[in-house]
PDB file of N, CA and C in Angstrom:
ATOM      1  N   UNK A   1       0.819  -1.196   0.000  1.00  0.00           N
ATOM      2  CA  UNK A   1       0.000   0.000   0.000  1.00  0.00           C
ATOM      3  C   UNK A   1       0.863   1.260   0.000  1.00  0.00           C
ATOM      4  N   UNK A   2       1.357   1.216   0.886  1.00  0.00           N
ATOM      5  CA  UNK A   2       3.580   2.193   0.734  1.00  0.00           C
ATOM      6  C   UNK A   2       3.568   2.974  -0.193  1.00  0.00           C
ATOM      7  N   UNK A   3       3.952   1.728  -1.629  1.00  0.00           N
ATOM      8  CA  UNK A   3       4.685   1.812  -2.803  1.00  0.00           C
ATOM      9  C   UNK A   3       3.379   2.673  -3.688  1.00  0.00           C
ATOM     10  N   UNK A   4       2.310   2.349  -3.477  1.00  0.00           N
ATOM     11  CA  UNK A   4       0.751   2.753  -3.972  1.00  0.00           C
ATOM     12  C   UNK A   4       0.415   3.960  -4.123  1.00  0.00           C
ATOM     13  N   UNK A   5       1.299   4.317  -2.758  1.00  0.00           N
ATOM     14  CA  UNK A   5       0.658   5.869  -2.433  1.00  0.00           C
ATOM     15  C   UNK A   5       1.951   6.547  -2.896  1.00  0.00           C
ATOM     16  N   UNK A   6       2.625   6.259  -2.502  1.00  0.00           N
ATOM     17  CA  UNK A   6       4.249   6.708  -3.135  1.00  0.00           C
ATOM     18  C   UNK A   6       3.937   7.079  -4.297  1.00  0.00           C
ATOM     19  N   UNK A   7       3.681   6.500  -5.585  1.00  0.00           N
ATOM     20  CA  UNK A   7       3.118   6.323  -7.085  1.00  0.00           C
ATOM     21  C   UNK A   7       2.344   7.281  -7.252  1.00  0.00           C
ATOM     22  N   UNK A   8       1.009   7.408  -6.243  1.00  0.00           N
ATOM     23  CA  UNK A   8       0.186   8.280  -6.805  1.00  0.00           C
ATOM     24  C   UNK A   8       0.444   9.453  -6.557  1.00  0.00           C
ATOM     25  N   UNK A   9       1.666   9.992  -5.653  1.00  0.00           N
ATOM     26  CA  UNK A   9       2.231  11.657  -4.836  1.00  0.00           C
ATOM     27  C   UNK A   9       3.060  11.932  -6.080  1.00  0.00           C
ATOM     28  N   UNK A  10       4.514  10.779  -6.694  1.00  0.00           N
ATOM     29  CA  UNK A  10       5.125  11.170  -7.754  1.00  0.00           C
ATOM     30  C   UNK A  10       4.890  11.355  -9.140  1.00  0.00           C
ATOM     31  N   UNK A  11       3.350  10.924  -9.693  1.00  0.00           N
ATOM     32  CA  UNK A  11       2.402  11.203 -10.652  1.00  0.00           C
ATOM     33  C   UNK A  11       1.525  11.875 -10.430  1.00  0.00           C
ATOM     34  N   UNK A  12       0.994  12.651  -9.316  1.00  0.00           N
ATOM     35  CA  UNK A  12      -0.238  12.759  -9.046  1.00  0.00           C
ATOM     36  C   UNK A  12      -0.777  14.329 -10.374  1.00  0.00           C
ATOM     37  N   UNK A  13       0.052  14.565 -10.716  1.00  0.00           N
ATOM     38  CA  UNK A  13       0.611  15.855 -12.250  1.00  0.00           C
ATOM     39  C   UNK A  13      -0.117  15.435 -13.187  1.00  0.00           C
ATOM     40  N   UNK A  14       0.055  14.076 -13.060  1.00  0.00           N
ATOM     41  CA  UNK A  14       0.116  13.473 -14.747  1.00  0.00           C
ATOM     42  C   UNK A  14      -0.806  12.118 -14.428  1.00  0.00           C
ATOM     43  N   UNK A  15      -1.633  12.339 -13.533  1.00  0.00           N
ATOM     44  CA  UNK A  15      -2.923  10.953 -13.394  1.00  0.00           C
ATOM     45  C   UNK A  15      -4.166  11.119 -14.221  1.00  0.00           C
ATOM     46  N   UNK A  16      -4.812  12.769 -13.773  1.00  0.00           N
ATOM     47  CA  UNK A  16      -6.052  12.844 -14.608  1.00  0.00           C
ATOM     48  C   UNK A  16      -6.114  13.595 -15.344  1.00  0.00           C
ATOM     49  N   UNK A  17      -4.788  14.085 -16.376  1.00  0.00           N
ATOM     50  CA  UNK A  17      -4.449  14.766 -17.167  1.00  0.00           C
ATOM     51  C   UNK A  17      -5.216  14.632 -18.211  1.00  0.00           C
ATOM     52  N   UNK A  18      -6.179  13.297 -18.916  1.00  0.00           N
ATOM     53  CA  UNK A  18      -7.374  13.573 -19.645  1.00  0.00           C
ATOM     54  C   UNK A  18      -8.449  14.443 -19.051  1.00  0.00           C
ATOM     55  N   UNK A  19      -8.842  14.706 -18.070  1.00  0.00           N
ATOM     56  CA  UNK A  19      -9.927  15.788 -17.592  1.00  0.00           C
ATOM     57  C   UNK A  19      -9.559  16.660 -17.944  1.00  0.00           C
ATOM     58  N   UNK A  20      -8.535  17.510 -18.190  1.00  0.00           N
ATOM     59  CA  UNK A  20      -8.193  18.698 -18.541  1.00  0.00           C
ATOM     60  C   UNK A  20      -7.974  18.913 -20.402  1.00  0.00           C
ATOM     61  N   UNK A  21      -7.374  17.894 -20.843  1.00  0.00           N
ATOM     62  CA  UNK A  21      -7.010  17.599 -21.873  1.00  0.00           C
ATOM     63  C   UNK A  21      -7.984  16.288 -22.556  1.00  0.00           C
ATOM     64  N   UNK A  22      -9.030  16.643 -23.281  1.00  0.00           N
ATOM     65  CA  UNK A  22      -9.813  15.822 -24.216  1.00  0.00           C
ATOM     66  C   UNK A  22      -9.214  15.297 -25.757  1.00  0.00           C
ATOM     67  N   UNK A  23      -7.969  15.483 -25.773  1.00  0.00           N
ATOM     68  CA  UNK A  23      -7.495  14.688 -26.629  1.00  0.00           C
ATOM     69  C   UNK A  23      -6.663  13.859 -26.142  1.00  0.00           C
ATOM     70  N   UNK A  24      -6.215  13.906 -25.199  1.00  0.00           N
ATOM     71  CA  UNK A  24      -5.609  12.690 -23.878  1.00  0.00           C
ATOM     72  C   UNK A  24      -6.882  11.564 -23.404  1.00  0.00           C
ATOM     73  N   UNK A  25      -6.392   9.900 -24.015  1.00  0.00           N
ATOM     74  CA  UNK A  25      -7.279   8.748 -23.436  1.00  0.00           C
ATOM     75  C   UNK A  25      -7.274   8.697 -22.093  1.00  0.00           C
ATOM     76  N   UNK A  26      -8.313   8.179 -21.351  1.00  0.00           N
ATOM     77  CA  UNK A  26      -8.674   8.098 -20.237  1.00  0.00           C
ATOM     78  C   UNK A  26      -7.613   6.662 -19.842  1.00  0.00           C
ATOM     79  N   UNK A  27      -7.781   6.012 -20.736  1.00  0.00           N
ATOM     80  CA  UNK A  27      -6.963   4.839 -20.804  1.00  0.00           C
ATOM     81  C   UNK A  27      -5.771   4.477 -22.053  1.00  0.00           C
ATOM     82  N   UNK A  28      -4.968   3.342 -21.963  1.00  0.00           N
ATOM     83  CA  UNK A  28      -3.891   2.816 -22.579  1.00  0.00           C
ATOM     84  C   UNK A  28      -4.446   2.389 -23.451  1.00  0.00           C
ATOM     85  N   UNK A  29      -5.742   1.774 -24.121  1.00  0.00           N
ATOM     86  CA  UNK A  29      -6.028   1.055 -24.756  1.00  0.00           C
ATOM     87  C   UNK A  29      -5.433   0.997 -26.371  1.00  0.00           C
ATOM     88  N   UNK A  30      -5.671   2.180 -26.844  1.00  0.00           N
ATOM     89  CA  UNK A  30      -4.904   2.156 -27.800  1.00  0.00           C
ATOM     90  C   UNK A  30      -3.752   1.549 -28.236  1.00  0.00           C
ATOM     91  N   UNK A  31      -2.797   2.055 -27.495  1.00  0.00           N
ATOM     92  CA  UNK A  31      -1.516   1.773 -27.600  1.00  0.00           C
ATOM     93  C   UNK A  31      -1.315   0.444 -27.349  1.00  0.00           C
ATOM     94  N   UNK A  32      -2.165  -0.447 -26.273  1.00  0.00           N
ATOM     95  CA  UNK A  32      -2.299  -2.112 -26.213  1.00  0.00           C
ATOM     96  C   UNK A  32      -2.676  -3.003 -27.845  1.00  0.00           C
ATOM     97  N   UNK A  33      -3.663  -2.044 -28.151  1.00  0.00           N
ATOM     98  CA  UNK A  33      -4.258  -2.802 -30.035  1.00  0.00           C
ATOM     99  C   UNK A  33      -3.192  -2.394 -30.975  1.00  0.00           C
ATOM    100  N   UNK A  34      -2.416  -1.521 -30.638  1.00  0.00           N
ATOM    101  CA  UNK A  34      -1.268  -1.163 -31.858  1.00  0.00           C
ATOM    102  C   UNK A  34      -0.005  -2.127 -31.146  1.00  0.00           C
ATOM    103  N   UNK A  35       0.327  -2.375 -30.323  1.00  0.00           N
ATOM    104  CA  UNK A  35       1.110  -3.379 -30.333  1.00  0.00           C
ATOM    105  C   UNK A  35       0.607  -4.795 -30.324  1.00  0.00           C
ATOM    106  N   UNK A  36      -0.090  -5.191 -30.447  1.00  0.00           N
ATOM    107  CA  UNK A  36      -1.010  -6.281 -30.973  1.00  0.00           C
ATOM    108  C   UNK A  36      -0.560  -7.349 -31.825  1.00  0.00           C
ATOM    109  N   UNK A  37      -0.788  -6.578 -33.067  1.00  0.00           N
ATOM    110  CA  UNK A  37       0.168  -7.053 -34.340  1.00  0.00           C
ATOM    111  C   UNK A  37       1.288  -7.593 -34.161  1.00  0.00           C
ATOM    112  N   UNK A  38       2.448  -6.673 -33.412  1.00  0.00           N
ATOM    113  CA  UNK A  38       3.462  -7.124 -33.322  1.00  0.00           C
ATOM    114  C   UNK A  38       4.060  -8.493 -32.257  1.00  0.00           C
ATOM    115  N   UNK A  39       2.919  -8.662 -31.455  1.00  0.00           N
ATOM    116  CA  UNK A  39       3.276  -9.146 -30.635  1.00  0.00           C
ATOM    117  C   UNK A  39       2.542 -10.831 -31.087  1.00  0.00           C
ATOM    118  N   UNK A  40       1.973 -10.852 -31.947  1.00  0.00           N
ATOM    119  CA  UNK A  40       0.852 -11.875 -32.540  1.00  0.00           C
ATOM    120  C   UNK A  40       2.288 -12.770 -33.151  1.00  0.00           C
ATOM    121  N   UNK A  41       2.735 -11.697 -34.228  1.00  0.00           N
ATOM    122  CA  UNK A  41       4.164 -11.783 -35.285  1.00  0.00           C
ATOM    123  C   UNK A  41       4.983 -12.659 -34.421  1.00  0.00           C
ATOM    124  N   UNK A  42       5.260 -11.861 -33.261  1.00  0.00           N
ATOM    125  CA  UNK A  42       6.361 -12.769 -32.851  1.00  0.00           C
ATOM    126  C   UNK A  42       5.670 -13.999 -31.826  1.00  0.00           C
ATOM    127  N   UNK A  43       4.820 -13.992 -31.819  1.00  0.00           N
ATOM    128  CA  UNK A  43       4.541 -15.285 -31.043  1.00  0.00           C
ATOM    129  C   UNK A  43       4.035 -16.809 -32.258  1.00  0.00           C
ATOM    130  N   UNK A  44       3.435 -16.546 -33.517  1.00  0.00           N
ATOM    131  CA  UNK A  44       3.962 -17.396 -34.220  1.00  0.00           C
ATOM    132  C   UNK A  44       5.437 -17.689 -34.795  1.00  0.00           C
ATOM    133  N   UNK A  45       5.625 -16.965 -35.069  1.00  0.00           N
ATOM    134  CA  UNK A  45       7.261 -17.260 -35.772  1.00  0.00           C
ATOM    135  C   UNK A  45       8.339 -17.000 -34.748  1.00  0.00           C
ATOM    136  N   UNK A  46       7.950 -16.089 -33.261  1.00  0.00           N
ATOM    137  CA  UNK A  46       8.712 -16.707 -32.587  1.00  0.00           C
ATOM    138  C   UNK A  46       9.632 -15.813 -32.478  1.00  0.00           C
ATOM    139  N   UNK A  47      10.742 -15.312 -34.084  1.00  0.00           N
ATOM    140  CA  UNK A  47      11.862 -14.244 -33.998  1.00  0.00           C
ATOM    141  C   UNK A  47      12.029 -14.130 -35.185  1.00  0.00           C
ATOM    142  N   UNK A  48      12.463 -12.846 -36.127  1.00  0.00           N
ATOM    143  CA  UNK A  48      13.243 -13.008 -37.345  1.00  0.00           C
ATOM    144  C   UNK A  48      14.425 -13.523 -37.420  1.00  0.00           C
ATOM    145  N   UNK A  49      14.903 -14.004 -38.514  1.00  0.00           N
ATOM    146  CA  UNK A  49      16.205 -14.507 -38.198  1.00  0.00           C
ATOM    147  C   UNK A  49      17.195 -13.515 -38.626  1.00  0.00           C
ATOM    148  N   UNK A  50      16.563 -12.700 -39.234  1.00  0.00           N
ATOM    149  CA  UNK A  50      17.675 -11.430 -40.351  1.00  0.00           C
ATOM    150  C   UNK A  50      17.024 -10.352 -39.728  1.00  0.00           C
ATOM    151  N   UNK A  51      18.261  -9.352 -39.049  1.00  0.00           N
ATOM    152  CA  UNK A  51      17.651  -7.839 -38.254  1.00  0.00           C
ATOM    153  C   UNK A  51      16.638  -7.192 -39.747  1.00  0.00           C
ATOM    154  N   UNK A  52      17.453  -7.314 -40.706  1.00  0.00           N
ATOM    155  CA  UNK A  52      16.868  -6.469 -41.680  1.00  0.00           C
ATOM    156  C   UNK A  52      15.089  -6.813 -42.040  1.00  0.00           C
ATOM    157  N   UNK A  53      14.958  -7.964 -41.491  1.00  0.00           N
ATOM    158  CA  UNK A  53      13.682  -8.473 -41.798  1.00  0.00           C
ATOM    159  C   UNK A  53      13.136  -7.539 -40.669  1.00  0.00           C
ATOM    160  N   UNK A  54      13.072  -7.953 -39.672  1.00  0.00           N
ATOM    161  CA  UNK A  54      12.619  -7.465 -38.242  1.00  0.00           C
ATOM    162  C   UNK A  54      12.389  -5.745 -38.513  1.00  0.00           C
ATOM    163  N   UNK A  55      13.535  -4.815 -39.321  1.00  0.00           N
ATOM    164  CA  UNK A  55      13.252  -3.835 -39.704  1.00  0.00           C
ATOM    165  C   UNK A  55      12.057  -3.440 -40.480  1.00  0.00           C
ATOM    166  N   UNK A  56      11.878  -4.671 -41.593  1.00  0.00           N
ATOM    167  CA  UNK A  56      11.361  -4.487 -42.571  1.00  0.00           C
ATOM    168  C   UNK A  56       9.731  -4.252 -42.072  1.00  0.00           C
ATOM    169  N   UNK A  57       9.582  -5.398 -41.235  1.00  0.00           N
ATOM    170  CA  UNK A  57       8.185  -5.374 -40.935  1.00  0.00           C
ATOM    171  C   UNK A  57       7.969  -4.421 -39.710  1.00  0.00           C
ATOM    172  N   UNK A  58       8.421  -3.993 -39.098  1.00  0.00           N
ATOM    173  CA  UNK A  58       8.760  -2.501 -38.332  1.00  0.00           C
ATOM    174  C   UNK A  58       8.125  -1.372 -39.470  1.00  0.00           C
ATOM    175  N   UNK A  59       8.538  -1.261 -40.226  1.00  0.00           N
ATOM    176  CA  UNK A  59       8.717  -0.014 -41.324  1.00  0.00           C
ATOM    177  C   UNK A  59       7.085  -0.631 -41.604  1.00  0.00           C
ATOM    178  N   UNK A  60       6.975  -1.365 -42.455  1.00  0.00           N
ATOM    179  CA  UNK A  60       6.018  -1.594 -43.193  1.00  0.00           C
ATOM    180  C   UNK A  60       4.576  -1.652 -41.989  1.00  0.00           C
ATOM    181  N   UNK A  61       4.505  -2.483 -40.927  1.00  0.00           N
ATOM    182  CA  UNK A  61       3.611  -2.359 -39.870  1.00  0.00           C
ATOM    183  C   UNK A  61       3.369  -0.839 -39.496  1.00  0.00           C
ATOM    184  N   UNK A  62       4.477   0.342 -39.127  1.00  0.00           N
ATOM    185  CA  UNK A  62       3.929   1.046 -38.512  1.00  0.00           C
ATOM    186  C   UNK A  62       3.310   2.258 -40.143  1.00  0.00           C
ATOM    187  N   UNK A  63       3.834   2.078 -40.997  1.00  0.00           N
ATOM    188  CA  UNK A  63       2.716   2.790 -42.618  1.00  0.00           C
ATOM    189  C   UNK A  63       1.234   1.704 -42.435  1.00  0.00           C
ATOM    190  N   UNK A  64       1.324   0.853 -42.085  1.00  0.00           N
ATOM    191  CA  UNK A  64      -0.781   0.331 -42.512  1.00  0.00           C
ATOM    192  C   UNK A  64      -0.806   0.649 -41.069  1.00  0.00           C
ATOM    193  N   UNK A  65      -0.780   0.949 -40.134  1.00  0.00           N
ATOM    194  CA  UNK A  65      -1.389   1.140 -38.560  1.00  0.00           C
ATOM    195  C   UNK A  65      -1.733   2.428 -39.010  1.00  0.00           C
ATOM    196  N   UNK A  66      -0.375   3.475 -39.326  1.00  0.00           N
ATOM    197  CA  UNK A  66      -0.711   4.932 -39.453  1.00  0.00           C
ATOM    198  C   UNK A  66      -1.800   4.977 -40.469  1.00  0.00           C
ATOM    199  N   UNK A  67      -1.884   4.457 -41.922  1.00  0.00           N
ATOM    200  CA  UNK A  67      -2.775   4.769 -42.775  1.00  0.00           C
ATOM    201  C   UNK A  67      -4.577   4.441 -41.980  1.00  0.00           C
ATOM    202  N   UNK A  68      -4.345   3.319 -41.074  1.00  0.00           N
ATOM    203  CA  UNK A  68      -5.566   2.650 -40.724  1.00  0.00           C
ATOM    204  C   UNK A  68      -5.616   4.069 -39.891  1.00  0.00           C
ATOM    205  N   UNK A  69      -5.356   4.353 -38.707  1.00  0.00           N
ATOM    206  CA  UNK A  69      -5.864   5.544 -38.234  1.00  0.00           C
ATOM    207  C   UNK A  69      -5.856   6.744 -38.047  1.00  0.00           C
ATOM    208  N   UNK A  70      -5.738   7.143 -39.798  1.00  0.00           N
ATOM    209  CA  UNK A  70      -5.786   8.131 -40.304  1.00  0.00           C
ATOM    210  C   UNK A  70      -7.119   8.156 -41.133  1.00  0.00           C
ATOM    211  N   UNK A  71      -7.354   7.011 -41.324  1.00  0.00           N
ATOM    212  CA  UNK A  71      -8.854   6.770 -42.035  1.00  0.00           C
ATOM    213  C   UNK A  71      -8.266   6.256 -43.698  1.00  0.00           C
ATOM    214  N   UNK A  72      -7.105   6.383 -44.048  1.00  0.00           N
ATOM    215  CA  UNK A  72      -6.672   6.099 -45.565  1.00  0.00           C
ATOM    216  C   UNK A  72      -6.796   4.650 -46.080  1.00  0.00           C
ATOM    217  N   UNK A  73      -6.773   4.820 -47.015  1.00  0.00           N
ATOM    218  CA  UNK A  73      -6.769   3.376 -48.024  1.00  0.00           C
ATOM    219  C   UNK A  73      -5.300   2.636 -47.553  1.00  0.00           C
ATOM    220  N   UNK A  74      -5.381   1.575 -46.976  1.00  0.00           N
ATOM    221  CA  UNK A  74      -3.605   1.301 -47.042  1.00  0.00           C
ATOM    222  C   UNK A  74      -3.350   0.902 -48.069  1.00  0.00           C
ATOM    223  N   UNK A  75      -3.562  -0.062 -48.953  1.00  0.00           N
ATOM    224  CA  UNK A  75      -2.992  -0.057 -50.135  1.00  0.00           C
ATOM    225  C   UNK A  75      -2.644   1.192 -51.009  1.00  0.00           C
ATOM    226  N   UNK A  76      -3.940   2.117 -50.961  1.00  0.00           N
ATOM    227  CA  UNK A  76      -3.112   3.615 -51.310  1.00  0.00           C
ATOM    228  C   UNK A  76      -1.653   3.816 -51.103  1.00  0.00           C
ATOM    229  N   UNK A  77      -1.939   3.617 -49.476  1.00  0.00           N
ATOM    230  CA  UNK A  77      -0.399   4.848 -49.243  1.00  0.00           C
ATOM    231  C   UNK A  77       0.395   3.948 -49.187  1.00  0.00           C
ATOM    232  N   UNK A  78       0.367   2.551 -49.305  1.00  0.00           N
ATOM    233  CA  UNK A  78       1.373   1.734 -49.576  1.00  0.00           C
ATOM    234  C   UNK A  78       2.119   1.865 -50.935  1.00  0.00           C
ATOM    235  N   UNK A  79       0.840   1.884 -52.046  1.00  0.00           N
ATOM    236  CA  UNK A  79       1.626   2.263 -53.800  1.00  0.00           C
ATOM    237  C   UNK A  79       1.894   3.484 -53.784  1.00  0.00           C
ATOM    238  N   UNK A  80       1.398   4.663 -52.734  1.00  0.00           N
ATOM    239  CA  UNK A  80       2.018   6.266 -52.906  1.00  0.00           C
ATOM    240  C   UNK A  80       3.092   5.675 -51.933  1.00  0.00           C
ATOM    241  N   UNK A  81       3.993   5.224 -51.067  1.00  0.00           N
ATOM    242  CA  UNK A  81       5.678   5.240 -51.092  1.00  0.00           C
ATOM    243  C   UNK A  81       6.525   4.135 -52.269  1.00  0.00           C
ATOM    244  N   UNK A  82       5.427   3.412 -52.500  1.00  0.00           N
ATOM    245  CA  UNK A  82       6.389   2.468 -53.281  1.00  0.00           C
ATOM    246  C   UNK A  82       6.322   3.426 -54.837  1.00  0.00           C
ATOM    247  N   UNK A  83       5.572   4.494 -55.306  1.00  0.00           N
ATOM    248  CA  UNK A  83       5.894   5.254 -56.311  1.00  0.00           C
ATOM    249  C   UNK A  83       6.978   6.112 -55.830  1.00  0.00           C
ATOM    250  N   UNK A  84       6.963   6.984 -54.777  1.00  0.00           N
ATOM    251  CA  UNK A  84       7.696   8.178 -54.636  1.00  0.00           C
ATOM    252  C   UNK A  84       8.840   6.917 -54.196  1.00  0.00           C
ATOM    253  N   UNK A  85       9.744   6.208 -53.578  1.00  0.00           N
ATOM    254  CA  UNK A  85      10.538   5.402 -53.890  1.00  0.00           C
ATOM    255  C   UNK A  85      11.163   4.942 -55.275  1.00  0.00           C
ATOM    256  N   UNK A  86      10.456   4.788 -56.440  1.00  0.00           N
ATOM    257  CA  UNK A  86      10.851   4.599 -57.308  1.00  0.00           C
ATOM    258  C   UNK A  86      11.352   5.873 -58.404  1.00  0.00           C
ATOM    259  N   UNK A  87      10.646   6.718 -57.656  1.00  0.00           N
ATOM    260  CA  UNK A  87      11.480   8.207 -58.148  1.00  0.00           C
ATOM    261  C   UNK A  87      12.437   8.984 -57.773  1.00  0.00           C
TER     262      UNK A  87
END
């Protein structure tokens, strides 16, 4: 109970900082469904075996998360970098 109250005196700034701020979540949730994906990835396969892979799907995961909640087409903005890439 100590450590509890301790926690809530050295945050107590930054606890109900959505009441003040309505573009601040009340909760984490978000950020739990966006690591989701990644955590799905590595629990079938476990690990990449090549960093560059592990990059790859890094890069490529966080363009369809951003396009998804941005409201965009991902395949859109997937062929708008793979054009501006090829230029």
């Amino acid at each position: 109970m100590v450590t509890f109250q301790k926690r809530i005196i050295k945050y107590r700034d930054h606890i109900l900082t959505f009441l003040y701020h309505p573009d601040v979540p009340a909760d984490n949730n978000g950020s739990e469904r966006t690591i989701r994906n990644v955590k799905v990835k590595q629990k079938i396969s476990g690990q990449f075996k090549i960093f560059a892979a592990a990059e790859n799907f890094a890069i490529l995961r966080s363009i369809i998360d951003t396009a998804i909640k941005n409201g965009q087409n991902v395949f859109l903005a997937l062929n708008t970098i793979a054009d501006y890439k090829r230029n």
